[in-house]
Protein backbone atom coordinates (compact mmCIF):
# COMPACT_ATOMS: atom_id res chain seq x y z
CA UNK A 1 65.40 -98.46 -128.50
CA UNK A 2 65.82 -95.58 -126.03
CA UNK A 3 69.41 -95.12 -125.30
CA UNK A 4 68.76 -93.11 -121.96
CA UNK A 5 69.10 -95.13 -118.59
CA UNK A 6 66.31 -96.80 -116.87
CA UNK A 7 67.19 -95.66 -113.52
CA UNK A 8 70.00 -93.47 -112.46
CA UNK A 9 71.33 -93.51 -108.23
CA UNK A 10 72.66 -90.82 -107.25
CA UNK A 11 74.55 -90.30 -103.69
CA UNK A 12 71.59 -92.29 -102.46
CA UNK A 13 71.57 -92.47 -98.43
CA UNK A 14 68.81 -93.82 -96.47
CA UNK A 15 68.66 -93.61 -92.50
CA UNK A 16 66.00 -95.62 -90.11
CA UNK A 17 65.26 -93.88 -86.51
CA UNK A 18 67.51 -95.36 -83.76
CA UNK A 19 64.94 -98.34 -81.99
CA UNK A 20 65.87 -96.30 -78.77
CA UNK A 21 65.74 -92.90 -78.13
CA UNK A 22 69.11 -91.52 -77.32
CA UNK A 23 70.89 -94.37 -80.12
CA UNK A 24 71.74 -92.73 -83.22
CA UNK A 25 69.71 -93.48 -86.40
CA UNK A 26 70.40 -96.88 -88.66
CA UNK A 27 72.26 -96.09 -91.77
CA UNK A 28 70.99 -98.74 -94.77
CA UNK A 29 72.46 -96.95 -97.49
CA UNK A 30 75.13 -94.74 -97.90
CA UNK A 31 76.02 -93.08 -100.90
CA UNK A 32 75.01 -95.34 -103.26
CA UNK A 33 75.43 -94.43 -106.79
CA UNK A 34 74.96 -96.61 -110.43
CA UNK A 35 73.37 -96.10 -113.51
CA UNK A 36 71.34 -99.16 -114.97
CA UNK A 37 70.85 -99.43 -118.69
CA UNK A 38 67.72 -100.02 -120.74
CA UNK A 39 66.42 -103.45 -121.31
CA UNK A 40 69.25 -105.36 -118.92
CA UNK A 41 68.93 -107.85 -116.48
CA UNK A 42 70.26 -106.57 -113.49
CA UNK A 43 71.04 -108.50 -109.74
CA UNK A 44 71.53 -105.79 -106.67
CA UNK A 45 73.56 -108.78 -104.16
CA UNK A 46 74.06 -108.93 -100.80
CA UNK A 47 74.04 -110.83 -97.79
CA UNK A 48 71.64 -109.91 -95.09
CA UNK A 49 71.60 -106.31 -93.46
CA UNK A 50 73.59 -105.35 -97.01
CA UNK A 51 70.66 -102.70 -97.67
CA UNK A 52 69.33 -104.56 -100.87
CA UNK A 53 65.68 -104.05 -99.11
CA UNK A 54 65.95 -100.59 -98.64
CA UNK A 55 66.99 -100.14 -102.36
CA UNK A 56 63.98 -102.38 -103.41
CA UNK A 57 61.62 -100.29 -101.26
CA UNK A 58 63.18 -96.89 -103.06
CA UNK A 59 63.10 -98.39 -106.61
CA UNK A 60 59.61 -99.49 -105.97
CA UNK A 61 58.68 -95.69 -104.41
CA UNK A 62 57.40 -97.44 -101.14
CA UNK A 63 59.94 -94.83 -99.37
CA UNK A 64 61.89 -91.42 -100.38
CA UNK A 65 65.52 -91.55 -99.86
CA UNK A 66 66.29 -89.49 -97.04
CA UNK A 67 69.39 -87.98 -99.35
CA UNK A 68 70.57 -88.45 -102.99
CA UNK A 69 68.67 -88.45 -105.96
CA UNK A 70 67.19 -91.79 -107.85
CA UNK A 71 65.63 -91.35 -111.15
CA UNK A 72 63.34 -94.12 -112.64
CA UNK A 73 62.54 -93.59 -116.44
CA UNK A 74 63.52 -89.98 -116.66
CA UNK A 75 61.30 -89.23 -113.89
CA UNK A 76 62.33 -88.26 -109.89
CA UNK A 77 61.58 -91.09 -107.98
CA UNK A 78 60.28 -89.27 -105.21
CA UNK A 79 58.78 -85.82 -106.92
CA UNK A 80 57.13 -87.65 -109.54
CA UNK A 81 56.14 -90.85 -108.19
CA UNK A 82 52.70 -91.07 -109.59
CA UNK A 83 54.28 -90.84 -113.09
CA UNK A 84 56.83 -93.76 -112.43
CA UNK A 85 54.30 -95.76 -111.04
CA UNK A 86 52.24 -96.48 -114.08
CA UNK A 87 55.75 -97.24 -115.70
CA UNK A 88 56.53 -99.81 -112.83
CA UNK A 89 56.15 -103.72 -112.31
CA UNK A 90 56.93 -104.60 -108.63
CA UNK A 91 57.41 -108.13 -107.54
CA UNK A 92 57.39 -108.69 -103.93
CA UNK A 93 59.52 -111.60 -101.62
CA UNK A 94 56.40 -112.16 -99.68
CA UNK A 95 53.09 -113.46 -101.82
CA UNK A 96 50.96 -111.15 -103.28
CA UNK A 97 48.10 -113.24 -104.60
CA UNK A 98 44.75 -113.74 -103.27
CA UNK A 99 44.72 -117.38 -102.69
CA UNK A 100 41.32 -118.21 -103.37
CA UNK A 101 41.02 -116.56 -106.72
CA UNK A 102 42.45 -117.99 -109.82
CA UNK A 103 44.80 -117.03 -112.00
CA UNK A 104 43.34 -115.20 -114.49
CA UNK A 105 41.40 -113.87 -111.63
CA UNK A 106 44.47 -112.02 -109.99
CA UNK A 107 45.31 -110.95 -113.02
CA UNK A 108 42.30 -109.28 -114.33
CA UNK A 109 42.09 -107.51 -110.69
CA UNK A 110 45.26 -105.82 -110.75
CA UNK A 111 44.55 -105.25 -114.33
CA UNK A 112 41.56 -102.90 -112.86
CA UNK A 113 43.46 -100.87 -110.91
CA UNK A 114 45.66 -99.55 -113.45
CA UNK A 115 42.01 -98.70 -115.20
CA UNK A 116 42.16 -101.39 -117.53
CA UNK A 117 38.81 -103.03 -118.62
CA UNK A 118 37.01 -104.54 -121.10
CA UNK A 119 38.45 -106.65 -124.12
CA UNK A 120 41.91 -105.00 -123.89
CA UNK A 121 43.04 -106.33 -120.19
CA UNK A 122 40.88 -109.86 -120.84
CA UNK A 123 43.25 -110.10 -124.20
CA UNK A 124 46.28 -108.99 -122.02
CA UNK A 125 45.36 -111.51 -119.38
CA UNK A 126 45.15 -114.45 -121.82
CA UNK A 127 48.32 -113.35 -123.80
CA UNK A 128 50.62 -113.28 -120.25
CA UNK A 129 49.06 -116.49 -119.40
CA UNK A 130 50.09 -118.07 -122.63
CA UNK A 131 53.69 -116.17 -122.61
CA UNK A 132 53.96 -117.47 -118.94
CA UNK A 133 52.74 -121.11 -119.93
CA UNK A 134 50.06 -120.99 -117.80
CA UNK A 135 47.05 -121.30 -119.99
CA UNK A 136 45.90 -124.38 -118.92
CA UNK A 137 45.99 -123.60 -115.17
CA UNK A 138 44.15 -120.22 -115.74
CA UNK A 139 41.20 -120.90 -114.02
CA UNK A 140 42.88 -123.09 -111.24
CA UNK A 141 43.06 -121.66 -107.51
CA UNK A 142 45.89 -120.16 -106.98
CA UNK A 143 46.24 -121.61 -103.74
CA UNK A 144 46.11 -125.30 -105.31
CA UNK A 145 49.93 -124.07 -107.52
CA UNK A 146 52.99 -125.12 -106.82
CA UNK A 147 55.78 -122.24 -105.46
CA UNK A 148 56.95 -122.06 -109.25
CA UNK A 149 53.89 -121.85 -110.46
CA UNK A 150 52.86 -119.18 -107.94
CA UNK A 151 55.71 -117.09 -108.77
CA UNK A 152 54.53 -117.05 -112.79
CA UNK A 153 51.53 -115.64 -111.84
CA UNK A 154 53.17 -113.03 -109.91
CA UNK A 155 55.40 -112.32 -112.96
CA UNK A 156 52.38 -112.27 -114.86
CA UNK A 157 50.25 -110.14 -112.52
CA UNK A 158 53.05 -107.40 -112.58
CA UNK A 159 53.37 -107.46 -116.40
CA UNK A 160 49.57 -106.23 -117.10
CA UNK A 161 50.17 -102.87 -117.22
CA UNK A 162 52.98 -103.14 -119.61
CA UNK A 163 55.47 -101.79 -117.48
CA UNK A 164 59.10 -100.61 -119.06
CA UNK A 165 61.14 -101.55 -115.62
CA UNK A 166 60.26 -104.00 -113.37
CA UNK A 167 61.75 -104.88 -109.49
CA UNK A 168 61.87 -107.65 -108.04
CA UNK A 169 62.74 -108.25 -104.23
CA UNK A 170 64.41 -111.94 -103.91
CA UNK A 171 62.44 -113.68 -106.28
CA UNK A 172 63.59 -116.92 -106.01
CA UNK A 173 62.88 -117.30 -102.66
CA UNK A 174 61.06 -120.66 -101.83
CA UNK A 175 62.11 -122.00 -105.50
CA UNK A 176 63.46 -125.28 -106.16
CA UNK A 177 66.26 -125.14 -108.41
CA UNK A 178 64.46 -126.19 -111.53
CA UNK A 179 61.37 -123.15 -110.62
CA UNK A 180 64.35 -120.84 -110.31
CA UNK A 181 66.06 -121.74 -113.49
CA UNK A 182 62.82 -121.37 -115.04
CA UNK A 183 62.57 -117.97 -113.45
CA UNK A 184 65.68 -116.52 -115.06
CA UNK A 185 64.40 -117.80 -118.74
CA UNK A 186 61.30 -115.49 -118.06
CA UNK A 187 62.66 -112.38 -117.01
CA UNK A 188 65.46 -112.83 -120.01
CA UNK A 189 62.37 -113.02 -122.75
CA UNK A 190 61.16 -109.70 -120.98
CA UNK A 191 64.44 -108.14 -121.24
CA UNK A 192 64.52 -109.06 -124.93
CA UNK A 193 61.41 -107.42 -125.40
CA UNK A 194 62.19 -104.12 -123.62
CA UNK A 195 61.80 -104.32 -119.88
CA UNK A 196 64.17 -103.31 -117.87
CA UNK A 197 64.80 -106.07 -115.25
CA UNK A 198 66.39 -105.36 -111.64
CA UNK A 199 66.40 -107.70 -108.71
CA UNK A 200 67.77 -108.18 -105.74
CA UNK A 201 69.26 -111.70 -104.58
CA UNK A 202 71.31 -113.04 -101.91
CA UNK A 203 71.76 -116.10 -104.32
CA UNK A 204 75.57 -116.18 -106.32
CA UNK A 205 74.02 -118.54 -109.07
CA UNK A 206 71.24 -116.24 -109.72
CA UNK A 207 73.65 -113.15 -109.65
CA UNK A 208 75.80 -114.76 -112.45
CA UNK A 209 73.08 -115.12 -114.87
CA UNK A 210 72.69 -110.99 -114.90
CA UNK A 211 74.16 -108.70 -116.99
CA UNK A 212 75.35 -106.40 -114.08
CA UNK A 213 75.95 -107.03 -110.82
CA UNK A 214 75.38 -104.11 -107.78
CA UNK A 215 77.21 -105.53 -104.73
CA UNK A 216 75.84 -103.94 -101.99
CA UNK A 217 77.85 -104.71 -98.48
CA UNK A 218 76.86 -102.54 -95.26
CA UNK A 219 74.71 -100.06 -97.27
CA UNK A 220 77.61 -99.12 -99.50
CA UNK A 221 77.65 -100.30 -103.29
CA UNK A 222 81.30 -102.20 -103.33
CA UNK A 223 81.02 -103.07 -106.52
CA UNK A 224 79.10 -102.25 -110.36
CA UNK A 225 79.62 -104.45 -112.99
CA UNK A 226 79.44 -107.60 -115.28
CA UNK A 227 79.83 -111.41 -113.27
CA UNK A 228 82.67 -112.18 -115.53
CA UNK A 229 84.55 -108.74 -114.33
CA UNK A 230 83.40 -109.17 -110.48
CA UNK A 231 85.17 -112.96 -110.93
CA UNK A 232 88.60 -112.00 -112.87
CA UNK A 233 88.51 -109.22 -110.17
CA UNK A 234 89.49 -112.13 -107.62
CA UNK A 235 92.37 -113.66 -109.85
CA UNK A 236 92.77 -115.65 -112.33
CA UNK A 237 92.68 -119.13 -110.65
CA UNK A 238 91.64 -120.27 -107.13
CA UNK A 239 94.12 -123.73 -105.99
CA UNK A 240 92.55 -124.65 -102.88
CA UNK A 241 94.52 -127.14 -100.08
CA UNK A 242 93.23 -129.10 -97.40
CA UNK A 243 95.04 -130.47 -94.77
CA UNK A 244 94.84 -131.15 -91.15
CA UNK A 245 97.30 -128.30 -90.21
CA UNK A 246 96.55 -125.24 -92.06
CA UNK A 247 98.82 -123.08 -90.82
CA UNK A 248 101.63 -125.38 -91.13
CA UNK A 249 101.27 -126.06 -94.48
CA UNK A 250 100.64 -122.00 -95.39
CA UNK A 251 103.98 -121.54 -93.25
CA UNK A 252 106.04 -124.67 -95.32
CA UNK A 253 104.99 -123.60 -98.83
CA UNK A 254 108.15 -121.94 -100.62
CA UNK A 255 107.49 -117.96 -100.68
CA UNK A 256 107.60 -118.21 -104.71
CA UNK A 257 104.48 -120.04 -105.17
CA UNK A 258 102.62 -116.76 -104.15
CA UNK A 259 101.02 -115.67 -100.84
CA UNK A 260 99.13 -118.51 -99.07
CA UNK A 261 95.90 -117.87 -97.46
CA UNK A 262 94.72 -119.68 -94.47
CA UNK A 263 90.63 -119.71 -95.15
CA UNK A 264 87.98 -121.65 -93.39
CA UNK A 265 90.36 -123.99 -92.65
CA UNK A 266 91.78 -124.17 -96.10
CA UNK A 267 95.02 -123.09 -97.85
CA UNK A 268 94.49 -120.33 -100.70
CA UNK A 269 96.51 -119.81 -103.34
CA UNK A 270 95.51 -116.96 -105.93
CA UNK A 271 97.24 -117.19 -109.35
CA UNK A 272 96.40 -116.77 -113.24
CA UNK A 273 98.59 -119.69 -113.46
CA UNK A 274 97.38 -121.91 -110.36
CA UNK A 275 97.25 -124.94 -112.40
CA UNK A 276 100.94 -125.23 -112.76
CA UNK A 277 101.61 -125.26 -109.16
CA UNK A 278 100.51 -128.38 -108.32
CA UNK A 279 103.12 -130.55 -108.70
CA UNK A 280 105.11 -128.01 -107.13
CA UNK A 281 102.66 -127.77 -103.87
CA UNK A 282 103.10 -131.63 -103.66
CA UNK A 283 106.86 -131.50 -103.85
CA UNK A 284 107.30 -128.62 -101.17
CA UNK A 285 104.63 -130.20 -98.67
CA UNK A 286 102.93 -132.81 -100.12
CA UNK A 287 102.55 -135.24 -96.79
CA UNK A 288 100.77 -132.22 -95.50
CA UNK A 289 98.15 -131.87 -98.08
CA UNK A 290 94.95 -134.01 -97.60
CA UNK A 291 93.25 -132.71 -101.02
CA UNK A 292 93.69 -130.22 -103.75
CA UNK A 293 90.86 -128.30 -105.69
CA UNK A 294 91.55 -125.94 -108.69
CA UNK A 295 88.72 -123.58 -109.69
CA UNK A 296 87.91 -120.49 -111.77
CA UNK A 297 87.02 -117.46 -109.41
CA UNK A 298 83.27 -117.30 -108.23
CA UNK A 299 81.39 -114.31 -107.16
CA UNK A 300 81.79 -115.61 -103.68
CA UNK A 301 85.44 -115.53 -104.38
CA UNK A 302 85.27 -111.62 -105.52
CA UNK A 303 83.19 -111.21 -102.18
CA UNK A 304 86.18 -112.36 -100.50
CA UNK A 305 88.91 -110.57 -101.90
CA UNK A 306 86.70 -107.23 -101.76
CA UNK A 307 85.60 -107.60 -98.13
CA UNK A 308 88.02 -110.43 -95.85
CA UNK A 309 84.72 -112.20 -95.42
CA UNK A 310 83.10 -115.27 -97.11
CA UNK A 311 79.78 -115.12 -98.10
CA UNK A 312 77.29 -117.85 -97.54
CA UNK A 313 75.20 -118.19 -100.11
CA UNK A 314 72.57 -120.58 -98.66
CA UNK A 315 71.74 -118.55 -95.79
CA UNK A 316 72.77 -114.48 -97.24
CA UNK A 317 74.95 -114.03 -94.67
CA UNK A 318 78.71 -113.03 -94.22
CA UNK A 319 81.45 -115.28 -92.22
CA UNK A 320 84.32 -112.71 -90.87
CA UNK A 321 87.88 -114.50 -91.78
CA UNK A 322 90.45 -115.13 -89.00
């Protein structure tokens, strides 16, 4: 297997005009820079107005960054776009099936533009269909699928022309959780077989299943690496307090236990041994405390620590923190 990188950011920085003349312009990246391996799943995660779009729309060579370099299979992104773009699978957040044809249909007419034809793309079809498990609704209307279903045949479509890296912009969007589970099995087969997988996601879960994570947070890239890393990165364990005065109880726990963290209305206490404070908590304030919840880190948690803000996961955006 090819040991070079599938795409390489360098200094990226991409500016919008100001929606008024006389405003300056909108900066949706700045500086972004990461190196993504061959044959990886990847997650670029954000909340909203994080920049993830403006990174899809480069990695898919909709736009030129307006500074930096980006390099997709060996090739410049923007010099040599018409060689990455044979190379390239692009899935899209908003459909991109034609409703009324079938399946097979869709397939065999993106097939075409890539100047497939013939026996070859017919046997392609009817192998991605299988691989996909979606021989049996082949010749269905696509507009008579479910959302999963949909969203196979838009895997499918953008596997045709065998591409080595493929981008996806929020995927999972308009997935039940079962569709979306089933989602992440696919693109892990195509990783095994070769493909370089990036996507981006406001969803934690689906960020935890990659190999990397690129957290993007007001165009700048706050953070490259594995979900296990991103989570130890926010302590070793999370003991979490409620109680109807916060700030009292923060105030009355003994300095020793660690610092105390008023959050969302909730006491924080971030240790690698959390677990043995509890009986401690309850003997320092324990008429105070209403509840107590231990947990391991989450990427939400790393969010946190990284930025002061939570990050709402159902909705991709960003609470600030008193």
């Amino acid at each position: 297997m090819d040991s070079s990188p599938a795409v390489v950011a360098e200094d990226l920085t991409h500016l919008y005009p100001p929606p008024l003349r006389g405003q300056p312009p909108r900066t949706a990246l700045s500086s972004v820079g990461f190196r993504i391996a061959a044959a990886t799943f990847n997650a670029v995660l954000g909340p909203n107005g994080s920049g993830k779009s403006t990174l899809f729309r480069l990695l898919s060579t909709l736009e030129r960054p307006r500074a930096g370099r980006l390099t997709l299979l060996g090739f410049d992104a923007a010099a040599e776009a018409s060689r990455v773009r044979p190379l390239l699978g692009v899935v899209f957040q908003s459909p991109a099936l034609d409703r009324e044809l079938s399946a097979a249909e869709n397939l065999l007419h993106h097939g075409r533009l890539y100047g497939l034809g013939g026996s070859d793309l017919r046997r392609r079809v009817r192998d991605l269909l299988d691989r996909f498990g979606l021989a049996d609704r082949a010749q269905e209307r696509v507009k008579n699928l479910s959302g999963g279903l949909r969203r196979k045949v838009e895997l499918a479509k953008a596997m045709v022309s065998g591409p080595r890296l493929l981008v996806l912009d929020e995927p999972s969007t308009g997935l039940d959780p079962a569709a979306r589970a089933d989602l992440g099995v696919l693109l892990r087969r195509l990783c095994a077989q070769g493909v370089t997988v990036l996507l981006t996601t406001h969803l934690l879960e689906e960020a935890d299943a990659a190999d990397r994570v690129l957290l993007l947070d007001g165009g700048r890239l706050i953070a490259d690496a594995p979900p296990a890393k991103l989570k130890a990165s926010a302590g070793g364990e999370i003991l979490t307090l409620e109680s109807d005065d916060p700030a009292g109880l923060a105030e009355a726990l003994p300095a020793e236990l660690g610092p105390a963290k008023v959050v969302d209305g909730t006491v924080r206490i971030e240790r690698p041994d959390a677990h043995e404070l509890v009986a401690r908590v309850f003997a320092a304030a324990g008429e105070r405390i209403r509840s107590v919840r231990l947990a391991r880190p989450t990427l939400e948690d790393a969010f946190l620590r990284m930025t002061g803000r939570r990050f709402d996961a159902a909705s991709g955006e960003t609470t600030a923190l008193p």
